[in-house]
PDB file of N, CA and C in Angstrom:
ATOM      1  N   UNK A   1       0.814  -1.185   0.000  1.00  0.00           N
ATOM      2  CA  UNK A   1       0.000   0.000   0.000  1.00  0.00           C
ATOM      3  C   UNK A   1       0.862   1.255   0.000  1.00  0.00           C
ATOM      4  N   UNK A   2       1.872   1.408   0.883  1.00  0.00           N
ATOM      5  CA  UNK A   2       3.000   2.282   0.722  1.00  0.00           C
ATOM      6  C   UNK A   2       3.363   2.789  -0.534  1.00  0.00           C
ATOM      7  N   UNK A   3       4.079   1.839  -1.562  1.00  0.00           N
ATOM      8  CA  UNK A   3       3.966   2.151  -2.823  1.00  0.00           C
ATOM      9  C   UNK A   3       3.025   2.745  -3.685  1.00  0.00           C
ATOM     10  N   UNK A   4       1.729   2.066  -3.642  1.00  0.00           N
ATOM     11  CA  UNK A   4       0.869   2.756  -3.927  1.00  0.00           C
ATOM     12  C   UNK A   4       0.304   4.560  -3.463  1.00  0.00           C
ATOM     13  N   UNK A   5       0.527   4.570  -2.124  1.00  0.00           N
ATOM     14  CA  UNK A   5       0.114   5.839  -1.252  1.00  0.00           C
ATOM     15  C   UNK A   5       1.503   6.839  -2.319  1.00  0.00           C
ATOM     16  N   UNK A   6       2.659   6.782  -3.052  1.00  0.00           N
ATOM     17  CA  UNK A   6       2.850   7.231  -3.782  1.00  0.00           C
ATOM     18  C   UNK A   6       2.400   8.543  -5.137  1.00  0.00           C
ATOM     19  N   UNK A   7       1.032   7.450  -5.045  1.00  0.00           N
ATOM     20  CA  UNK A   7       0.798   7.859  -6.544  1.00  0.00           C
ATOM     21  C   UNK A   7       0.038   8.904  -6.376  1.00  0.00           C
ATOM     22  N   UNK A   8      -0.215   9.876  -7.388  1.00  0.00           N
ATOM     23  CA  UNK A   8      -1.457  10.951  -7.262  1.00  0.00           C
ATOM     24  C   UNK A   8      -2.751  10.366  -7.431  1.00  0.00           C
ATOM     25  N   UNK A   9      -2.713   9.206  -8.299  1.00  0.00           N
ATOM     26  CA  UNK A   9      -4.325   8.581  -8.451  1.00  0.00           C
ATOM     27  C   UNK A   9      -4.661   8.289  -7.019  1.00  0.00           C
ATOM     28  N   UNK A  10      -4.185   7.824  -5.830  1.00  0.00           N
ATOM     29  CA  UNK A  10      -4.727   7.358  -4.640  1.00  0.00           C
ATOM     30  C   UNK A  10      -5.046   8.241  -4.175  1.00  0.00           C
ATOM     31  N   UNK A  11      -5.967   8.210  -3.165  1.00  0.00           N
ATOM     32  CA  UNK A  11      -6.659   9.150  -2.473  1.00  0.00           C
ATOM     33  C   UNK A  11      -6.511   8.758  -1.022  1.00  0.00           C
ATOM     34  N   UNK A  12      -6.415   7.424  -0.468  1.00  0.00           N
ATOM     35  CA  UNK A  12      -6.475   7.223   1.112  1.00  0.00           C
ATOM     36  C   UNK A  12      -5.914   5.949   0.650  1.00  0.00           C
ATOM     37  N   UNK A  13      -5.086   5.860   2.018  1.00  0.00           N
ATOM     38  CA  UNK A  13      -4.193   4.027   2.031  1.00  0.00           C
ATOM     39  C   UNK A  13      -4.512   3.850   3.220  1.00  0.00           C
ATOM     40  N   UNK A  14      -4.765   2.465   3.974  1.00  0.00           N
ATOM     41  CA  UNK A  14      -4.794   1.963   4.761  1.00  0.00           C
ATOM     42  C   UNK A  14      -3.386   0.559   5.065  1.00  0.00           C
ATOM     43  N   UNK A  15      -2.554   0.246   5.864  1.00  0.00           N
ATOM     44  CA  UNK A  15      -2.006  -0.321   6.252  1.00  0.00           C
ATOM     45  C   UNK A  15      -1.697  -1.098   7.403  1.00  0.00           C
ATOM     46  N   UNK A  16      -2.032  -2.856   7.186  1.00  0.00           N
ATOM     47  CA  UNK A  16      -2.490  -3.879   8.539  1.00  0.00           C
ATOM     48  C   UNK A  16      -1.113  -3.981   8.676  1.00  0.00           C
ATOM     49  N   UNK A  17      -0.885  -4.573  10.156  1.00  0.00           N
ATOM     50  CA  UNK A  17       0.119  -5.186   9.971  1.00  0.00           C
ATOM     51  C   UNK A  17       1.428  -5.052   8.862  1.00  0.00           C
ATOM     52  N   UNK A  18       1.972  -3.900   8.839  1.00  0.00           N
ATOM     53  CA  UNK A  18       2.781  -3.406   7.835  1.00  0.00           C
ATOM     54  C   UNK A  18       3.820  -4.377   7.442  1.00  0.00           C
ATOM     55  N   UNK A  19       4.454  -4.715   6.210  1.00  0.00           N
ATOM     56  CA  UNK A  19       5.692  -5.553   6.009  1.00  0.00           C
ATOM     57  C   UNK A  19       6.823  -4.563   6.046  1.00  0.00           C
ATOM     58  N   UNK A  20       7.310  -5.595   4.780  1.00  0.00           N
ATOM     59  CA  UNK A  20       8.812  -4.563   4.493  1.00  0.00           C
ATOM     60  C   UNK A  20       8.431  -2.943   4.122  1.00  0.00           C
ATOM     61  N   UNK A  21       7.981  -2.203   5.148  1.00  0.00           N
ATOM     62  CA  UNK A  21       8.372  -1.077   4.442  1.00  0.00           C
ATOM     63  C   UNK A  21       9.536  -0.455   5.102  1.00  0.00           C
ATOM     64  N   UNK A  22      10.248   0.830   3.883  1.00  0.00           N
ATOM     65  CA  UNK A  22      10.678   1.399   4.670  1.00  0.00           C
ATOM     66  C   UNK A  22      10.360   2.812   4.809  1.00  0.00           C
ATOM     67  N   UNK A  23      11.523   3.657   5.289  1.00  0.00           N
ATOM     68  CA  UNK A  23      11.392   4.734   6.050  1.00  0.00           C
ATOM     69  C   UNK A  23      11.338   5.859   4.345  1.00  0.00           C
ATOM     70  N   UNK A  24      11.700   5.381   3.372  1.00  0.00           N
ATOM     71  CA  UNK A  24      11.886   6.304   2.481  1.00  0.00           C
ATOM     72  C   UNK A  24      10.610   6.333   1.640  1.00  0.00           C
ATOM     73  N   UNK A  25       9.975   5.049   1.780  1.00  0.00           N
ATOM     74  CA  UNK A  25       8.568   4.388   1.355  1.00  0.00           C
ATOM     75  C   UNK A  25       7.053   5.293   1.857  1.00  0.00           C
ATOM     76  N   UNK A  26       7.778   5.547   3.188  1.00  0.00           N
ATOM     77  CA  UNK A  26       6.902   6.329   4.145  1.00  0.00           C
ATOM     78  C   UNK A  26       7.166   8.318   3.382  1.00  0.00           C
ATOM     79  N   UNK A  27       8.497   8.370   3.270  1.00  0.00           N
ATOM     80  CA  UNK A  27       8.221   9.766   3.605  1.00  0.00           C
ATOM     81  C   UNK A  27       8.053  10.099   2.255  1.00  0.00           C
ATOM     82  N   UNK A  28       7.590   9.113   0.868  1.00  0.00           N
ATOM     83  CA  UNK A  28       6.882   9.431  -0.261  1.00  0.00           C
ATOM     84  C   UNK A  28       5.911   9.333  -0.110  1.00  0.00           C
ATOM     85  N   UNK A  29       4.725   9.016   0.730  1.00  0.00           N
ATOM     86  CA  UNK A  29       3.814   8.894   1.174  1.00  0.00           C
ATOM     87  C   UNK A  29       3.093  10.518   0.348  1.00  0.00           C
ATOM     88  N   UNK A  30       1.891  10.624  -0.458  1.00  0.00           N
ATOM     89  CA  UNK A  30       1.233  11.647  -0.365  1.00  0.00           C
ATOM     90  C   UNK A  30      -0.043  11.612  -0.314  1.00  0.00           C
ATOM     91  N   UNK A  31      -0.837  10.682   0.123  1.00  0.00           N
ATOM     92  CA  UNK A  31      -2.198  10.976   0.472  1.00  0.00           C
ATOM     93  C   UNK A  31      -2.614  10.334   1.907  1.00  0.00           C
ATOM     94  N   UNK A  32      -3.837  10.735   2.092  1.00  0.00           N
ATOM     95  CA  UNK A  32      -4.121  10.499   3.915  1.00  0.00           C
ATOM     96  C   UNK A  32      -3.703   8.772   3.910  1.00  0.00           C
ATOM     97  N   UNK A  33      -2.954   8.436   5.062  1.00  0.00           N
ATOM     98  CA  UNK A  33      -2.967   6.862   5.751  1.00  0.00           C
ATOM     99  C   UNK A  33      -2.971   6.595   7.119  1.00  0.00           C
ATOM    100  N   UNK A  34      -3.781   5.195   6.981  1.00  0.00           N
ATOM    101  CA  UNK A  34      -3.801   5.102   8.139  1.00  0.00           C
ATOM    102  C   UNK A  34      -2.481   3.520   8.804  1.00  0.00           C
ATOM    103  N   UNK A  35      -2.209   3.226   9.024  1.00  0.00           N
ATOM    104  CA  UNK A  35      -1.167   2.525   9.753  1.00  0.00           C
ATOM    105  C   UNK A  35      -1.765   2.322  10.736  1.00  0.00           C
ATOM    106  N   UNK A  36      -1.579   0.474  10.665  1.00  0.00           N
ATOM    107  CA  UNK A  36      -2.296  -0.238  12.358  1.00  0.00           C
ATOM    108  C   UNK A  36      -1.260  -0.951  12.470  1.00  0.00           C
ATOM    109  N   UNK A  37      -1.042  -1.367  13.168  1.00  0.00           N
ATOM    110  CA  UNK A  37       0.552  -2.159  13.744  1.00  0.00           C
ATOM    111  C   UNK A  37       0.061  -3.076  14.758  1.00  0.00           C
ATOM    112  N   UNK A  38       1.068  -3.793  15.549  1.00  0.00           N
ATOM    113  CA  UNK A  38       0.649  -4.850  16.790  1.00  0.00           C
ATOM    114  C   UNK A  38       2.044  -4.177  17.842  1.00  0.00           C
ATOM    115  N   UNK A  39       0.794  -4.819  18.843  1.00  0.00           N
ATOM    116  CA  UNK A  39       2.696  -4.632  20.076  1.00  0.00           C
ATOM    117  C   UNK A  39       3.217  -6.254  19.766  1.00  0.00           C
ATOM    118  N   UNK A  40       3.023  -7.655  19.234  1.00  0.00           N
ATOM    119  CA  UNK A  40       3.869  -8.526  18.694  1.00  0.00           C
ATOM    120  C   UNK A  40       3.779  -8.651  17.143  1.00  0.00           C
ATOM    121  N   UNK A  41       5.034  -8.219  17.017  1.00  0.00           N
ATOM    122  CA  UNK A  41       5.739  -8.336  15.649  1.00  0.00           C
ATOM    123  C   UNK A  41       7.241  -8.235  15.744  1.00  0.00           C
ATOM    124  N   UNK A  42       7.545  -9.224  14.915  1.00  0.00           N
ATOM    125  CA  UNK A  42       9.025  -9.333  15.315  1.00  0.00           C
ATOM    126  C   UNK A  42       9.178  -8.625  13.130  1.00  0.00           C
ATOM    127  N   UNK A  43       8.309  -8.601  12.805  1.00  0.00           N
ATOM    128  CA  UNK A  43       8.350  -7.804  11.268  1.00  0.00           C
ATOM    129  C   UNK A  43       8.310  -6.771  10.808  1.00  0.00           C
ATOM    130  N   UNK A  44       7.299  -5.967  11.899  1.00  0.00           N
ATOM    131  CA  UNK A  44       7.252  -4.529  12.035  1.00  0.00           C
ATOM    132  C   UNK A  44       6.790  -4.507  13.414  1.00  0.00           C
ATOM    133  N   UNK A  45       7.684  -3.908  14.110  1.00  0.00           N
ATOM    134  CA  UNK A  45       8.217  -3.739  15.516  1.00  0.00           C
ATOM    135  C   UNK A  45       7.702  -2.270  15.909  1.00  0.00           C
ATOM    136  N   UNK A  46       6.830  -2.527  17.122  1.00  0.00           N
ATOM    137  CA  UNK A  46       6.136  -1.180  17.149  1.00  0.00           C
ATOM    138  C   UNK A  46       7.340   0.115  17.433  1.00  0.00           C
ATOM    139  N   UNK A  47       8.312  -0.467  17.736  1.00  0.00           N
ATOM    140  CA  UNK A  47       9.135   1.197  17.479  1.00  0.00           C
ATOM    141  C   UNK A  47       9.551   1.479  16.292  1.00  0.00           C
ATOM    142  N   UNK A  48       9.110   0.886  15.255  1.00  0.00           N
ATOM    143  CA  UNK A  48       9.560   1.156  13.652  1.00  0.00           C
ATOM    144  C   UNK A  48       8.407   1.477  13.331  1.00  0.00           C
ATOM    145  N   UNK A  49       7.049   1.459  13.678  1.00  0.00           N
ATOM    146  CA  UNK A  49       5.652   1.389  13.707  1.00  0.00           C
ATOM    147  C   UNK A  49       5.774   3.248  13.998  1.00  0.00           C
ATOM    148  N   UNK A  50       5.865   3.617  15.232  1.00  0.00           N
ATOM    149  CA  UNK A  50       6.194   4.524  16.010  1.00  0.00           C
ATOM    150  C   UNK A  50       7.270   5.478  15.132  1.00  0.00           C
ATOM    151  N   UNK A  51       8.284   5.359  14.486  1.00  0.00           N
ATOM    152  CA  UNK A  51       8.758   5.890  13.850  1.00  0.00           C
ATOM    153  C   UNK A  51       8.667   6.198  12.544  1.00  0.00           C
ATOM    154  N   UNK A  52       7.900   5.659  11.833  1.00  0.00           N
ATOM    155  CA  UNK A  52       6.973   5.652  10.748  1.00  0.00           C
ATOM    156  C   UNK A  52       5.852   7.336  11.107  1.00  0.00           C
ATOM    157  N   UNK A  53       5.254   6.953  12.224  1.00  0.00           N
ATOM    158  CA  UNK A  53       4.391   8.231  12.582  1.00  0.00           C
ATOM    159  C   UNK A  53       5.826   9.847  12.609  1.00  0.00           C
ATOM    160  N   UNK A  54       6.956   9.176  13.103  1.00  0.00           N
ATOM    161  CA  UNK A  54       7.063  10.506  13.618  1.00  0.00           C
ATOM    162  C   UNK A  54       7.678  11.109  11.781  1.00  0.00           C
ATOM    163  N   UNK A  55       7.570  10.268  10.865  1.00  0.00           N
ATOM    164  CA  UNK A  55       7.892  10.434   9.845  1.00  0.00           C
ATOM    165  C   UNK A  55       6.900  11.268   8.873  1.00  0.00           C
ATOM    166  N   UNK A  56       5.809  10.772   9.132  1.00  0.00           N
ATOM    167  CA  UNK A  56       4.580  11.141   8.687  1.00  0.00           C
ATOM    168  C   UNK A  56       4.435  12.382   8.696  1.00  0.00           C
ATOM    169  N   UNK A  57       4.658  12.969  10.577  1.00  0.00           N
ATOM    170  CA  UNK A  57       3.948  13.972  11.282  1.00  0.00           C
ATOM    171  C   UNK A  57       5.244  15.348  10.233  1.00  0.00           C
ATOM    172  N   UNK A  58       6.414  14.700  10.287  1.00  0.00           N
ATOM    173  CA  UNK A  58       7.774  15.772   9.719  1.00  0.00           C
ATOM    174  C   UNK A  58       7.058  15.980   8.194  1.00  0.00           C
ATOM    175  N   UNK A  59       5.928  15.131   7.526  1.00  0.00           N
ATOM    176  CA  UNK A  59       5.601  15.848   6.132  1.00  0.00           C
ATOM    177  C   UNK A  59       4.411  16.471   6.901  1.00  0.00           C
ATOM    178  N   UNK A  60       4.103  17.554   6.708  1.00  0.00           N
ATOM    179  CA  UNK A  60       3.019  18.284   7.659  1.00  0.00           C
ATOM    180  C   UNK A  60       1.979  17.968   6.225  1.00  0.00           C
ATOM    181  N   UNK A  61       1.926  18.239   5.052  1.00  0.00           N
ATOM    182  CA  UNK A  61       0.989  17.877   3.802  1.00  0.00           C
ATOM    183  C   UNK A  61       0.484  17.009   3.923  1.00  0.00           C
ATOM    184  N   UNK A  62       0.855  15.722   4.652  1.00  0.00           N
ATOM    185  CA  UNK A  62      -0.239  14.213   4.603  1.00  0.00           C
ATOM    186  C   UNK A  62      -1.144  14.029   5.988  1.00  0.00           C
ATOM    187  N   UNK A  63      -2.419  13.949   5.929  1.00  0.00           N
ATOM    188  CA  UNK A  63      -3.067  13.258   7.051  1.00  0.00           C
ATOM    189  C   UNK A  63      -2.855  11.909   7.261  1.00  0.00           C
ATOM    190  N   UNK A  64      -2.366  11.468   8.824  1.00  0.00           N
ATOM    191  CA  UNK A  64      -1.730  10.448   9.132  1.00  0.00           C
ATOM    192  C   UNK A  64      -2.741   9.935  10.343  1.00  0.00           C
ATOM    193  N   UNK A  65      -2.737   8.609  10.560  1.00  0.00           N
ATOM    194  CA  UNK A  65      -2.966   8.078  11.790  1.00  0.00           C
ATOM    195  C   UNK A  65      -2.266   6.498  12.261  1.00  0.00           C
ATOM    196  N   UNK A  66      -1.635   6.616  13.213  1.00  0.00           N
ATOM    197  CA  UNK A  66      -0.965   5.602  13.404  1.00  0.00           C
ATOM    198  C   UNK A  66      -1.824   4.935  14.826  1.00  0.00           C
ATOM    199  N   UNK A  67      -1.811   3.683  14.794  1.00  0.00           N
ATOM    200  CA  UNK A  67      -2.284   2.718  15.605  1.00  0.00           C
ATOM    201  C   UNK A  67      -1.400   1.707  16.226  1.00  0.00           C
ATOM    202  N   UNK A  68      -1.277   0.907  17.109  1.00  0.00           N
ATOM    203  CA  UNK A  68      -0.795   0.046  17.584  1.00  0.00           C
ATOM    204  C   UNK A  68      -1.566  -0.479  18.807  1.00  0.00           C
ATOM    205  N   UNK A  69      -1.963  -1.699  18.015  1.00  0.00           N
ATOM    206  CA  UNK A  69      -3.075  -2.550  18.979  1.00  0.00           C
ATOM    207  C   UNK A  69      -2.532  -3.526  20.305  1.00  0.00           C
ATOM    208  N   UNK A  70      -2.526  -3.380  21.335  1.00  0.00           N
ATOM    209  CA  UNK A  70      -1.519  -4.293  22.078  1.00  0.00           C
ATOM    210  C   UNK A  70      -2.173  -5.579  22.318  1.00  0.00           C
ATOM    211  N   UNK A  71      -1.359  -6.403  22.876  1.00  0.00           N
ATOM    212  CA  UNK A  71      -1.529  -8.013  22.958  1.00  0.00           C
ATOM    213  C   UNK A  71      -2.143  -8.660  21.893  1.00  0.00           C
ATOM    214  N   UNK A  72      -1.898  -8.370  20.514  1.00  0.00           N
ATOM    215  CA  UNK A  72      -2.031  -9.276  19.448  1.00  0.00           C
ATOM    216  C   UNK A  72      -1.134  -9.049  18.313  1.00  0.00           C
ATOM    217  N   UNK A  73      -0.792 -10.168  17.706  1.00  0.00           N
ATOM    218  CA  UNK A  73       0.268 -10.261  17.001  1.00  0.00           C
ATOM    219  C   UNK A  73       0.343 -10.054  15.120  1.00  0.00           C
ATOM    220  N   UNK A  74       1.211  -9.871  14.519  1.00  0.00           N
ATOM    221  CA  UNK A  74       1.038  -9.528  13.263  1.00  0.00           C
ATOM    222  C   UNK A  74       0.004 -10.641  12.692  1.00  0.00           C
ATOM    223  N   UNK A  75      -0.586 -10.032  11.712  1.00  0.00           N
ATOM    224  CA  UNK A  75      -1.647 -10.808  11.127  1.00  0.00           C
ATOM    225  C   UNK A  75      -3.278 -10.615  11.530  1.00  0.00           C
ATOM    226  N   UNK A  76      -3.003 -10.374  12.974  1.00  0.00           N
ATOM    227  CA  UNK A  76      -4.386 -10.465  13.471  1.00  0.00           C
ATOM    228  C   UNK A  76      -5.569 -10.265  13.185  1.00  0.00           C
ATOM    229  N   UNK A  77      -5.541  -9.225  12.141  1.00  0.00           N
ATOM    230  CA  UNK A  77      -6.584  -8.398  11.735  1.00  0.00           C
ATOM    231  C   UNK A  77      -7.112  -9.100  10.099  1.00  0.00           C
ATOM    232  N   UNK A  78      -6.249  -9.961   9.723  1.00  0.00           N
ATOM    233  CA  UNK A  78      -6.990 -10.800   8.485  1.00  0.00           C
ATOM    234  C   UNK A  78      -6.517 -12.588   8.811  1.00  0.00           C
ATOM    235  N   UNK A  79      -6.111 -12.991   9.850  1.00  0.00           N
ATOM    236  CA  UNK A  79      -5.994 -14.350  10.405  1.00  0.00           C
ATOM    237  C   UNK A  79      -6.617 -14.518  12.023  1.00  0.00           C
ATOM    238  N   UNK A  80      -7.270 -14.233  11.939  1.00  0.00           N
ATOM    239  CA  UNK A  80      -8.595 -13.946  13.264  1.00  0.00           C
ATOM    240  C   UNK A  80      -9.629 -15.135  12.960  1.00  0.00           C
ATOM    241  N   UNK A  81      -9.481 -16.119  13.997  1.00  0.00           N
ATOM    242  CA  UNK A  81     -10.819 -16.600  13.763  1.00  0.00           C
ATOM    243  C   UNK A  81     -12.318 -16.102  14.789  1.00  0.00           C
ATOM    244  N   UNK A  82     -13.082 -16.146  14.173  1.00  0.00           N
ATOM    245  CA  UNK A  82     -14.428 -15.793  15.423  1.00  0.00           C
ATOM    246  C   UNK A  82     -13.896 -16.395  16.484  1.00  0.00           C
ATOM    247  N   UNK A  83     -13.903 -17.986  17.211  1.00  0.00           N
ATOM    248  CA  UNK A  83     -13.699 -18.106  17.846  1.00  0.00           C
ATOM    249  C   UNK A  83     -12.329 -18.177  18.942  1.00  0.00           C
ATOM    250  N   UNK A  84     -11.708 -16.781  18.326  1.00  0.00           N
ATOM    251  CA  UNK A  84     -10.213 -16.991  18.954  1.00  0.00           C
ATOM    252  C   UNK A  84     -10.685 -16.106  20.429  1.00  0.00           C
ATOM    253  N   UNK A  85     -10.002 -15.713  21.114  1.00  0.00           N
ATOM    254  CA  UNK A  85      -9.715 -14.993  22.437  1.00  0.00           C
ATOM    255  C   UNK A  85     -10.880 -13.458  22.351  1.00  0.00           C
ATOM    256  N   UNK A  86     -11.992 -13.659  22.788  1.00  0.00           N
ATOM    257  CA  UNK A  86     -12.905 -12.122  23.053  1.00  0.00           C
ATOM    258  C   UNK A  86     -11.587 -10.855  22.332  1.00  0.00           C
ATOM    259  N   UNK A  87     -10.596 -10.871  23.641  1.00  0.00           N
ATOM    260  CA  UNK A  87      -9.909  -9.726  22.945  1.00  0.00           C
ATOM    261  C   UNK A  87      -8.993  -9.652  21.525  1.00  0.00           C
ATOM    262  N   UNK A  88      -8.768 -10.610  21.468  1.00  0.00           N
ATOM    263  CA  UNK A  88      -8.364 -10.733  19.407  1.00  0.00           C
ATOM    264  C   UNK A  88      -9.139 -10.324  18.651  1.00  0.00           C
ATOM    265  N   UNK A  89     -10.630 -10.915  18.759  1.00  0.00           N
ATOM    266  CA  UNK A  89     -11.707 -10.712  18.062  1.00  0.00           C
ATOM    267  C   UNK A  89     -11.883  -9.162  18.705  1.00  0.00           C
ATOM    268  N   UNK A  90     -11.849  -8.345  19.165  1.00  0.00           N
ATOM    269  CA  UNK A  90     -12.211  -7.224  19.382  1.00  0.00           C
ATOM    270  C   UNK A  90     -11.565  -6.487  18.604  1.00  0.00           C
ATOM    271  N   UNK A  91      -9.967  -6.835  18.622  1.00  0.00           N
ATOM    272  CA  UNK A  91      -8.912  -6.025  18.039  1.00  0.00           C
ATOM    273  C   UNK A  91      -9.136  -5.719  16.824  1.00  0.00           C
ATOM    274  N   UNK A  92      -9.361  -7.057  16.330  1.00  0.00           N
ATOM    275  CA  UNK A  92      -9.640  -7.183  15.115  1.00  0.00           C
ATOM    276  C   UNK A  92     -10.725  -6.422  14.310  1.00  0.00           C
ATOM    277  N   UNK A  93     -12.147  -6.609  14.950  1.00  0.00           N
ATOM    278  CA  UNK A  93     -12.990  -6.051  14.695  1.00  0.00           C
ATOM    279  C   UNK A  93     -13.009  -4.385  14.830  1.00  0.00           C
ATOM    280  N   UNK A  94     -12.386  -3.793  15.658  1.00  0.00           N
ATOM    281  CA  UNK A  94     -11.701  -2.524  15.959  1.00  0.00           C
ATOM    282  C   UNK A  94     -10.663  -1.997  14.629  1.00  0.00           C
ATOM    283  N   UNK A  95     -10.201  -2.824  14.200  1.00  0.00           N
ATOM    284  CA  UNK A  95      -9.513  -2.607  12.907  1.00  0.00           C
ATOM    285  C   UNK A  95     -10.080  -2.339  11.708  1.00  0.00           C
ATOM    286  N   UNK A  96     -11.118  -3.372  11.799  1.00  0.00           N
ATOM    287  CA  UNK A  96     -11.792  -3.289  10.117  1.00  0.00           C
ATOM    288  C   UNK A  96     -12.657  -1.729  10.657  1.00  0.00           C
ATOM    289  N   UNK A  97     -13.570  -1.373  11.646  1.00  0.00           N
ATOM    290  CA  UNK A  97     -13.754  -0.283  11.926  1.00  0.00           C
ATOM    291  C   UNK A  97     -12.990   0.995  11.357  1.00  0.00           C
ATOM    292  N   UNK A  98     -11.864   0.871  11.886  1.00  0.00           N
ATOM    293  CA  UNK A  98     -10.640   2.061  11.649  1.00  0.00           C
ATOM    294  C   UNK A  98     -10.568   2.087  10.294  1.00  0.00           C
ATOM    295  N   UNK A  99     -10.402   1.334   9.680  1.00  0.00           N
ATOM    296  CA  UNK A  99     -10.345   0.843   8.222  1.00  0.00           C
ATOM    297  C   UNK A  99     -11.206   1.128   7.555  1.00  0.00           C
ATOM    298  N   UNK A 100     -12.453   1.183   7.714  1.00  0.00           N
ATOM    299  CA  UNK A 100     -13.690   1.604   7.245  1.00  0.00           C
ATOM    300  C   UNK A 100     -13.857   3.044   7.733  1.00  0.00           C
ATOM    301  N   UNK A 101     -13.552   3.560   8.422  1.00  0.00           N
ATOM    302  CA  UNK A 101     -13.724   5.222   8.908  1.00  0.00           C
ATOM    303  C   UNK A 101     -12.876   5.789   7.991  1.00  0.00           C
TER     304      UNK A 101
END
């Protein structure tokens, strides 16, 4: 999505569980995003999560929102089953929310 949030055709990016991005990925960034992260990820590590925002906030031109959901792990938000843990399923469901706003 990063790549994409690039282009002038996009208008809004959303980003789960972020992969490889990086920091230069981010500060081409030109339309509103939102970024959800986990406090477990050993892939995108909420202080790279966290630094991503403070990247964002240094282009003052893009609307940004950064998230970081605690006690659930990368993936969560599209490898969720209904019946996993009340609070997974919350997280989760809290995501597609954010995602949809």
């Amino acid at each position: 999505m990063c790549l994409l949030a690039k282009a002038p055709e996009i208008q809004a990016g959303v980003v789960s569980h972020p992969g490889p991005i990086t920091f230069d990925d981010i500060k081409e960034v030109k339309c509103p995003i939102l970024i959800l992260g986990t406090e477990i990820d050993h892939i995108s590590r909420p202080e790279v999560i966290k630094q991503f925002e403070q990247v964002l906030s240094a282009n003052s031109g893009v609307a940004h929102s950064v998230k970081i959901f605690p006690g659930v792990a990368h993936g969560w938000s599209v490898r969720y089953s209904p019946d996993a843990a009340a609070a997974a399923v919350k997280s989760a469901e809290e995501a597609l929310g954010d995602t949809i706003d």
